[in-house]
N, C-alpha and C. Protein backbone atom coordinates (compact mmCIF):
# COMPACT_ATOMS: atom_id res chain seq x y z
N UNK A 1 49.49 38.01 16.11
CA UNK A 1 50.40 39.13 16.16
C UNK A 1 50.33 39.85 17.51
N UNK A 2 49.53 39.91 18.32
CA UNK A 2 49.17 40.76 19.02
C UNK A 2 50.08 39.97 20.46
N UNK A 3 49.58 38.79 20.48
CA UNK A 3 50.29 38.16 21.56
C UNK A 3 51.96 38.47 21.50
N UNK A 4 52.59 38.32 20.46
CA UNK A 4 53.69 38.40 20.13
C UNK A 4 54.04 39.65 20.53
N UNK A 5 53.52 40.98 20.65
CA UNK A 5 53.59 42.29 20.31
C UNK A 5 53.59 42.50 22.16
N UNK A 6 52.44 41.72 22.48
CA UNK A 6 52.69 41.72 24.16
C UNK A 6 53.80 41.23 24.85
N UNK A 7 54.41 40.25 24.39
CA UNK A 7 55.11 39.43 24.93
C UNK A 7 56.44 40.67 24.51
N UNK A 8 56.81 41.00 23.75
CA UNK A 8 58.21 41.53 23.50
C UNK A 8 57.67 43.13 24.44
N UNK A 9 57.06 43.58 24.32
CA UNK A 9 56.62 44.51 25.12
C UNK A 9 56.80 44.66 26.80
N UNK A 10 56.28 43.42 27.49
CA UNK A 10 56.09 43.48 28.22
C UNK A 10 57.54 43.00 28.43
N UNK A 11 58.43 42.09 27.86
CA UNK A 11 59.95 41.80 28.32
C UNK A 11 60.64 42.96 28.41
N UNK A 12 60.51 43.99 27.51
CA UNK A 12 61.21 45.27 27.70
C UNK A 12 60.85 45.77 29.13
N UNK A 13 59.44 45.99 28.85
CA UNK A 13 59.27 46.33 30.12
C UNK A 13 59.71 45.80 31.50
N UNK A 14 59.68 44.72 31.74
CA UNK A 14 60.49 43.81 32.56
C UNK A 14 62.15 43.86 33.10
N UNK A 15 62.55 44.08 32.25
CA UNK A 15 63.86 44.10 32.02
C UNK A 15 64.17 45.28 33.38
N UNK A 16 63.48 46.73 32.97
CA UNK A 16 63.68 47.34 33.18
C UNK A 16 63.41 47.68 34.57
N UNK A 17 62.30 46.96 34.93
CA UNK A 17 61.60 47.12 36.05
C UNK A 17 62.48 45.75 37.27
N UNK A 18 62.65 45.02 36.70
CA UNK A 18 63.62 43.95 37.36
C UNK A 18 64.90 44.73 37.72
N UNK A 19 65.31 45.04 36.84
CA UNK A 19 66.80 45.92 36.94
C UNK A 19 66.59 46.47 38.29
N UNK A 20 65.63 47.48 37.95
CA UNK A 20 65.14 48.87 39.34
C UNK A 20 65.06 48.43 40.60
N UNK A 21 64.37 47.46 40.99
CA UNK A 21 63.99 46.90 41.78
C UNK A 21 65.30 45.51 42.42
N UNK A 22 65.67 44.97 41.41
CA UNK A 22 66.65 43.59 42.34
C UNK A 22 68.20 44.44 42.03
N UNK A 23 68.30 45.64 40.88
CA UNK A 23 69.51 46.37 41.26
C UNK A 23 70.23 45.40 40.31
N UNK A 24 70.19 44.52 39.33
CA UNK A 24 71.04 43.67 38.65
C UNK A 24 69.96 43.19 37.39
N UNK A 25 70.13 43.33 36.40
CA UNK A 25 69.64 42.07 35.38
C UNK A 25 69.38 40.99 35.44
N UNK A 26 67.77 40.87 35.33
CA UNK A 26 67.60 39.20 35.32
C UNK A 26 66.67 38.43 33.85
N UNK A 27 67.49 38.22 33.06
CA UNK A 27 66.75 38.55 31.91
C UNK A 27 65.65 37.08 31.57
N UNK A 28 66.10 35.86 32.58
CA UNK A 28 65.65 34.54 32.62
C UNK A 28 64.12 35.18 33.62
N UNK A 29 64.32 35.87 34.27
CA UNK A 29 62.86 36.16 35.07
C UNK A 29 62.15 37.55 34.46
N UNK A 30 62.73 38.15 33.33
CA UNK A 30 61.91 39.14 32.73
C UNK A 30 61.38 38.34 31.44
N UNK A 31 61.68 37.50 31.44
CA UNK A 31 61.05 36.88 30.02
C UNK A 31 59.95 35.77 30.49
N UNK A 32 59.99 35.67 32.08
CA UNK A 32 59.22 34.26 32.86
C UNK A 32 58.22 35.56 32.66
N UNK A 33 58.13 36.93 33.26
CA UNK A 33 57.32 37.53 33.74
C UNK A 33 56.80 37.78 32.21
N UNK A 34 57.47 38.17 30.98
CA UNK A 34 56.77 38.38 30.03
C UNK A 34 55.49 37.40 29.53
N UNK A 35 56.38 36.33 29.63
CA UNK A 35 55.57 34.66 28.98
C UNK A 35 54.14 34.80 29.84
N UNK A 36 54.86 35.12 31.28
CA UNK A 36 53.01 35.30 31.73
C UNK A 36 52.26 36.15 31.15
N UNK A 37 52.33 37.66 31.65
CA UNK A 37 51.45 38.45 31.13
C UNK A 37 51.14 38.24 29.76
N UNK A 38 51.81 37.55 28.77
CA UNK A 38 51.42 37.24 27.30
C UNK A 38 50.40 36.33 27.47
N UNK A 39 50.59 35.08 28.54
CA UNK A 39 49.44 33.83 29.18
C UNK A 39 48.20 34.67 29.18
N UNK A 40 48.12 35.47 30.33
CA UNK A 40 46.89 36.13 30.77
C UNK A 40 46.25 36.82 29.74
N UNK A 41 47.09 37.62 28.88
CA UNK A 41 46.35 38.48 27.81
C UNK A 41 45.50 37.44 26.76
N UNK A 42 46.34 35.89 26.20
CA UNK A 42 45.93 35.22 25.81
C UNK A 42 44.39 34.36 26.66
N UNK A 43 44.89 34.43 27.68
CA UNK A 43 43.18 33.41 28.46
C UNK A 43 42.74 34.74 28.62
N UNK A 44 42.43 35.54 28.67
CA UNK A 44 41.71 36.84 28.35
C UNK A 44 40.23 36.23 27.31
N UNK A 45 41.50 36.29 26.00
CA UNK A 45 40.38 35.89 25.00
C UNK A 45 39.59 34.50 24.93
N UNK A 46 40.04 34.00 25.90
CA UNK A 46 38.88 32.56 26.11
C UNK A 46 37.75 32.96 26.54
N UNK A 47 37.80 33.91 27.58
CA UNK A 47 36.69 34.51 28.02
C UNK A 47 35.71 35.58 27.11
N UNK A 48 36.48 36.59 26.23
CA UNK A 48 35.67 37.38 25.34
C UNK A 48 35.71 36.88 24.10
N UNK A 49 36.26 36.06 23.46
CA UNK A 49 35.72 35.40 22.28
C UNK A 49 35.61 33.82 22.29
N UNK A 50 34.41 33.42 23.41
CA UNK A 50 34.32 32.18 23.32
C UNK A 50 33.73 31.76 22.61
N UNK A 51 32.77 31.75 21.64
CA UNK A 51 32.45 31.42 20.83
C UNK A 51 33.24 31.13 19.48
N UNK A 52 33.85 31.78 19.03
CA UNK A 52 34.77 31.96 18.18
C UNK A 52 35.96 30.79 18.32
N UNK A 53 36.82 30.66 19.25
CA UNK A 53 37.22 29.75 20.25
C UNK A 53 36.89 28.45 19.62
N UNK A 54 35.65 28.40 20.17
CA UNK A 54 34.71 27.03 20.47
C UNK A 54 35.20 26.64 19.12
N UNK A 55 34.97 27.59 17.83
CA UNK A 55 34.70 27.55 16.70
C UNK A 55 35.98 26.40 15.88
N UNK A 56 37.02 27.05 16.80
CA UNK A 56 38.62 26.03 16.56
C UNK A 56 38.69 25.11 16.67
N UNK A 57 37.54 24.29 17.41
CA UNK A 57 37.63 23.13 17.89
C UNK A 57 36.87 22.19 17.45
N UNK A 58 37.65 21.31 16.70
CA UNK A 58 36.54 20.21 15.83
C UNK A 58 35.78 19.46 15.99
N UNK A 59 34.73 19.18 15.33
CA UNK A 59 33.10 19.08 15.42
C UNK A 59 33.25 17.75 16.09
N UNK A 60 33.91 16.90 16.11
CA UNK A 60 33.33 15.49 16.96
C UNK A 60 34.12 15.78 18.53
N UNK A 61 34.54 17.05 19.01
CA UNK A 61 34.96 17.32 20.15
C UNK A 61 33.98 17.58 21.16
N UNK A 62 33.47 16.87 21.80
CA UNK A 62 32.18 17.76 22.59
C UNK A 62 32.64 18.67 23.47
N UNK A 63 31.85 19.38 24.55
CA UNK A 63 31.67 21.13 24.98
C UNK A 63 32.38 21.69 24.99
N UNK A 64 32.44 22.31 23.70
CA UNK A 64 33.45 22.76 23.04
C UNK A 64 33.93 24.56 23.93
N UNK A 65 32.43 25.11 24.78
CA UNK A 65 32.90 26.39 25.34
C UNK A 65 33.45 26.28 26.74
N UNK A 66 33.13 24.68 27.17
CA UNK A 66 33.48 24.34 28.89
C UNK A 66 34.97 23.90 28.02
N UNK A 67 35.49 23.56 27.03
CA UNK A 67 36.85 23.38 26.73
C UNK A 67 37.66 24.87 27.11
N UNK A 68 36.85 25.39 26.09
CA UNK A 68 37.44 26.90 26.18
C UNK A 68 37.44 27.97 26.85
N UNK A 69 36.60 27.60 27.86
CA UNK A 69 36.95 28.47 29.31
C UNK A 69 37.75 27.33 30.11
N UNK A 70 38.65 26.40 30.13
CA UNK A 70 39.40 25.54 30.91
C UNK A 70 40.25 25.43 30.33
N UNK A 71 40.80 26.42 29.06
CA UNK A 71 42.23 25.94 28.88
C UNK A 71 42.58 27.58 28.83
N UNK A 72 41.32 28.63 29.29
CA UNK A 72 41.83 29.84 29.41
C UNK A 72 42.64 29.90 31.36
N UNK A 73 41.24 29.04 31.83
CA UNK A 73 41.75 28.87 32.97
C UNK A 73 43.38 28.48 33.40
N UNK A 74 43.65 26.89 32.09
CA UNK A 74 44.55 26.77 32.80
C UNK A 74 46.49 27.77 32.00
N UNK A 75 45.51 28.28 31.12
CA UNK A 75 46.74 29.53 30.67
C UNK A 75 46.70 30.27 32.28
N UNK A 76 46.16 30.67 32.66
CA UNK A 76 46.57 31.87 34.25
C UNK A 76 47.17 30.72 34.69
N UNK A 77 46.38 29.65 35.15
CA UNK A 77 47.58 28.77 36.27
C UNK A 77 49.19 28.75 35.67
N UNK A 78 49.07 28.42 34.56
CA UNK A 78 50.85 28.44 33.23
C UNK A 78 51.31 29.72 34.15
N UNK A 79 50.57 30.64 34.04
CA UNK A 79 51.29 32.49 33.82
C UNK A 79 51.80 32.44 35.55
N UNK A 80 51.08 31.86 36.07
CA UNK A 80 51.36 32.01 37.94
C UNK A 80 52.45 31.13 37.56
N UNK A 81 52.38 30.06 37.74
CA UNK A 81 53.36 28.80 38.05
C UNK A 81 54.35 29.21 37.64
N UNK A 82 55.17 30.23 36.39
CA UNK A 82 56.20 30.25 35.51
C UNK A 82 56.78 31.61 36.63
N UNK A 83 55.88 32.44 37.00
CA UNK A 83 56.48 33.31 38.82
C UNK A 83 56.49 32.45 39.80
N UNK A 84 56.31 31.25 40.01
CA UNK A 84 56.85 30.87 41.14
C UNK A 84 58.51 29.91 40.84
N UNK A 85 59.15 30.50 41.74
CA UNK A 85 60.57 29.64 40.95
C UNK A 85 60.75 27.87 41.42
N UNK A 86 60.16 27.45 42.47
CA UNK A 86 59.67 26.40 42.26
C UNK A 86 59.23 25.18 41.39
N UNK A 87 58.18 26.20 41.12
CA UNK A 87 57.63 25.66 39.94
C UNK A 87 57.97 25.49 38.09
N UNK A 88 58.28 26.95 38.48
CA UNK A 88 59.19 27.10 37.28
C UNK A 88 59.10 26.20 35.86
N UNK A 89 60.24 25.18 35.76
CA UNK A 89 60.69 24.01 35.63
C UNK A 89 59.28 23.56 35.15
N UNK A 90 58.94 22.92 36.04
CA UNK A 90 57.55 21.88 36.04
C UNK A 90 56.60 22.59 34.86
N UNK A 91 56.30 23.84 35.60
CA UNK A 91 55.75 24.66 34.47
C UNK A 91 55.95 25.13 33.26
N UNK A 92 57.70 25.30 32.99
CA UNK A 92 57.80 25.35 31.89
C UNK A 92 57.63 23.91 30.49
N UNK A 93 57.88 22.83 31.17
CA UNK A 93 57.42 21.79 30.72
C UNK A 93 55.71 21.19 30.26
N UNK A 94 55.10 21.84 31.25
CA UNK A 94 53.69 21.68 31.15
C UNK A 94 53.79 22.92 30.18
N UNK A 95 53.73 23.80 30.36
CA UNK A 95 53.61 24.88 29.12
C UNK A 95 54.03 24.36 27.38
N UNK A 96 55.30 23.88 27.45
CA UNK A 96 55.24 23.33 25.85
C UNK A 96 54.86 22.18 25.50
N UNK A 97 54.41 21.52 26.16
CA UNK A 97 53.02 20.30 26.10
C UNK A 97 51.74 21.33 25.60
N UNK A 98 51.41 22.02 26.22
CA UNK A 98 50.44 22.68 26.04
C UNK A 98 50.09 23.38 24.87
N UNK A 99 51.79 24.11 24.32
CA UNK A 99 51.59 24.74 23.24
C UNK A 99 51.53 24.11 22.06
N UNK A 100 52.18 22.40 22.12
CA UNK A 100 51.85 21.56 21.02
C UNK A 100 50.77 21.23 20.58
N UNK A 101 50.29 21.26 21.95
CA UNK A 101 48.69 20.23 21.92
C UNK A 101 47.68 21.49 21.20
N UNK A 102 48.01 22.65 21.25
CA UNK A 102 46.94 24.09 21.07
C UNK A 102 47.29 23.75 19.54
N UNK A 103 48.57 23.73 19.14
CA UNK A 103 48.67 23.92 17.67
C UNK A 103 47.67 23.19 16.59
N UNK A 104 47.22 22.16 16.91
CA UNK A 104 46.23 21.47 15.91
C UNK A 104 45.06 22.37 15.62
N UNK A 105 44.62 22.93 16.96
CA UNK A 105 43.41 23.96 16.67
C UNK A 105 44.10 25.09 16.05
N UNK A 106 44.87 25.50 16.11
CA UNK A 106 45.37 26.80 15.21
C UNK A 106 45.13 26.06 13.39
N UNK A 107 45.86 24.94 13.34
CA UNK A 107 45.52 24.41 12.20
C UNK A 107 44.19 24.05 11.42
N UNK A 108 43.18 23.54 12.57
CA UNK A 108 41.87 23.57 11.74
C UNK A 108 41.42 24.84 11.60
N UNK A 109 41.84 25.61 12.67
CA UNK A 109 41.29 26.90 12.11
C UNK A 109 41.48 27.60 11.04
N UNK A 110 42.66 27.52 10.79
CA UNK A 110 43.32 28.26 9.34
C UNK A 110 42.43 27.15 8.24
N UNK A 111 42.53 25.93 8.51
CA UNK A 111 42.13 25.40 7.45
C UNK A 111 40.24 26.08 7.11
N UNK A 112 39.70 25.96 8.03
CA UNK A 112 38.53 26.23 8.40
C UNK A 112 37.91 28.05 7.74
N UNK A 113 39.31 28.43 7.52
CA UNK A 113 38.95 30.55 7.72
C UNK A 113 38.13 30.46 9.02
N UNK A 114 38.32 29.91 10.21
CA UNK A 114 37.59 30.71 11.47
C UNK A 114 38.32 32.15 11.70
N UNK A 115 37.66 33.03 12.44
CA UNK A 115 38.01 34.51 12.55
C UNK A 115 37.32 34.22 13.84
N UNK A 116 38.20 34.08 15.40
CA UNK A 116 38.12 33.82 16.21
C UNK A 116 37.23 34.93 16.91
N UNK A 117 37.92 36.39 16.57
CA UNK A 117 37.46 37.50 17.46
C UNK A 117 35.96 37.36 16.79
N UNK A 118 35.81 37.39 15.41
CA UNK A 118 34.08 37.59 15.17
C UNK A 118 33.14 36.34 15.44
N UNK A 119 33.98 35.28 15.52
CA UNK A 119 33.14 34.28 15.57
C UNK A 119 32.20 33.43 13.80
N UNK A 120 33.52 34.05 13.27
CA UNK A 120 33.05 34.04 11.85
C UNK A 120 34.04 32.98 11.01
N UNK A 121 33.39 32.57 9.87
CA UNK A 121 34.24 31.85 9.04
C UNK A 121 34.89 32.36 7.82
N UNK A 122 35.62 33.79 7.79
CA UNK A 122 36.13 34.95 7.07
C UNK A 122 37.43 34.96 7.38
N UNK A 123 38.26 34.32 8.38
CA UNK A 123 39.65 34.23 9.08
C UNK A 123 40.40 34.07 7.54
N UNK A 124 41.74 34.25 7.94
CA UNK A 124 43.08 34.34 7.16
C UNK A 124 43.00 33.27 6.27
N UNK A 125 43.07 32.41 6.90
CA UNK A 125 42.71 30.64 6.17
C UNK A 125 44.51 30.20 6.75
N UNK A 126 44.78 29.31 5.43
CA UNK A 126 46.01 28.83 5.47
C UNK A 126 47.21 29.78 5.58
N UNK A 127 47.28 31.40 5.46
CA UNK A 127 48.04 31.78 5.03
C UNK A 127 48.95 32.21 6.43
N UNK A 128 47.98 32.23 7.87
CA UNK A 128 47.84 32.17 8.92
C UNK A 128 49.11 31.82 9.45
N UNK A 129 49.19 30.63 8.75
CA UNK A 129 50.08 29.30 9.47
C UNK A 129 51.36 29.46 9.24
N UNK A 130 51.33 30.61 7.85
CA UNK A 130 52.59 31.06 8.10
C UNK A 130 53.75 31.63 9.06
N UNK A 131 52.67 32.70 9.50
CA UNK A 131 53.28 33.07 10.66
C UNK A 131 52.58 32.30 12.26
N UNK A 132 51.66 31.50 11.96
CA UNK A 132 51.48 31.39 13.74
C UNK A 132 52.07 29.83 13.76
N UNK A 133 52.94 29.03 13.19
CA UNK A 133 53.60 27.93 13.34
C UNK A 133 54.69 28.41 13.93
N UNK A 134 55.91 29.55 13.01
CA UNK A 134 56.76 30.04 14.07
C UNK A 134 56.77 30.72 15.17
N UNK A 135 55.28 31.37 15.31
CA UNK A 135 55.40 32.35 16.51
C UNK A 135 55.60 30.77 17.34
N UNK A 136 54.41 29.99 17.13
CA UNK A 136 54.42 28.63 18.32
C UNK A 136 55.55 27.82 18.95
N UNK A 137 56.48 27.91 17.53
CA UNK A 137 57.98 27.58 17.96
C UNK A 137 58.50 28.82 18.62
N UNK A 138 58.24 29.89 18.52
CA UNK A 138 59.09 30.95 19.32
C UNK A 138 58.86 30.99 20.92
N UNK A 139 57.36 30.60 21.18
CA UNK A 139 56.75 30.19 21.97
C UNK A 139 57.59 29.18 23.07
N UNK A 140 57.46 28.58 22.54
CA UNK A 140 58.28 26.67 22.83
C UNK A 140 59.45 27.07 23.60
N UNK A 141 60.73 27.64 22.78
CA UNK A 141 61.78 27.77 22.89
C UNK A 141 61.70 28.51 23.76
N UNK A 142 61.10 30.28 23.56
CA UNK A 142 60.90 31.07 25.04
C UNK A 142 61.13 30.29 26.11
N UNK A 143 60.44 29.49 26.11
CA UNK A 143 59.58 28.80 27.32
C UNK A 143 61.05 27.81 27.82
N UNK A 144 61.36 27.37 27.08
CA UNK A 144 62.33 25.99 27.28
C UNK A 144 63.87 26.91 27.60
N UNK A 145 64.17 27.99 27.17
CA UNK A 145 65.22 29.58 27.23
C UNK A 145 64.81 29.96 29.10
N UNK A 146 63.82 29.97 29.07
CA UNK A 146 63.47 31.20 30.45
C UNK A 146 63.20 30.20 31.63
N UNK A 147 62.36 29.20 31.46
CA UNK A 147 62.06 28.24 32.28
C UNK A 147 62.95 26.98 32.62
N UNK A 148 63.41 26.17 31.97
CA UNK A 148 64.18 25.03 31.87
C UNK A 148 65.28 24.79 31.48
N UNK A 149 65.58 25.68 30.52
CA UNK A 149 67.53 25.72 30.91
C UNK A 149 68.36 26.71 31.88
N UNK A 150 67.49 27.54 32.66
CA UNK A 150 68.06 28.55 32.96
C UNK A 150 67.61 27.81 34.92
C-alpha cells in the first residue's frame, strides 16, 4: 500500500512542479518522475528490512541478503534510467521484466505469512495477493503508459 500511496503522491506532486517549471504539462514525465521516486522509496527497504527481504526468497536460492541489496541497487539504477529520456524506453522495458520476475517472491511470501518489515512469519498470507497482483499490473502498465508508448 504504501508504495502505491507514494507513487500517486508523488505524480500529483509532479504534475505540478513540471507544469511550474517547463510552463506546459507533461504528464508522460510526471509519472517517469513518480515511478522513480516510488523505485527509490521501494530499494530503500532492501536496505532497512533486509532480512525480512531475504525472508521472500526461497530456501534453495543462495545469498539470499547479497540478492537483496542488488536488486535494491538495481531499483535506483530503474528510478535514474526512467529520468534519462534516452534511456527511457530501454528502461522502461527492463523495468517490467523486473516487475514480473519480483512477483514470484511476492507469492512465496504471501504463501509463506512473511512480514517483511519484522522479519517475521505473521504477514497477511494469501490474502495479500489480492491486492499486490494488481498493484504489480498497475505497476507494468504505468511503466509501459509513461515509458514506452509515450
Amino acid at each position: 500500500m504504501k508504495p502505491l500511496i507514494v507513487l500517486l503522491l508523488s505524480f500529483v506532486v509532479s504534475i505540478f512542479v513540471v507544469k511550474w517549471i517547463n510552463k506546459e504539462y507533461d504528464f508522460a514525465l510526471s509519472a517517469r518522475i513518480a515511478m522513480s521516486i516510488m523505485l527509490v522509496f521501494t530499494a530503500i527497504g532492501h536496505f532497512a528490512f533486509t532480512k525480512g527481504m531475504s525472508m521472500m526468497i526461497p530456501k534453495f536460492i543462495p545469498y539470499k541478503e547479497t540478492f537483496v541489496y542488488l536488486t535494491g541497487l538495481f531499483e535506483i539504477l530503474l528510478a535514474i534510467g526512467l529520468l534519462i529520456p534516452r534511456l527511457k524506453q530501454f528502461t522502461g522495458y527492463t523495468l517490467i521484466i523486473f516487475l514480473v520476475l519480483m512477483l514470484p517472491a511476492n507469492i512465496y511470501s504471501s504463501i509463506n505469512h512473511v512480514n517483511y518489515q519484522k522479519g517475521t512469519f505473521d504477514g497477511h498470507g494469501l490474502v495479500y495477493l489480492w491486492f499486490r497482483i494488481p498493484l504489480q499490473i498497475l505497476f507494468i502498465i504505468w511503466t509501459y503508459i509513461c515509458s514506452i508508448r509515450i
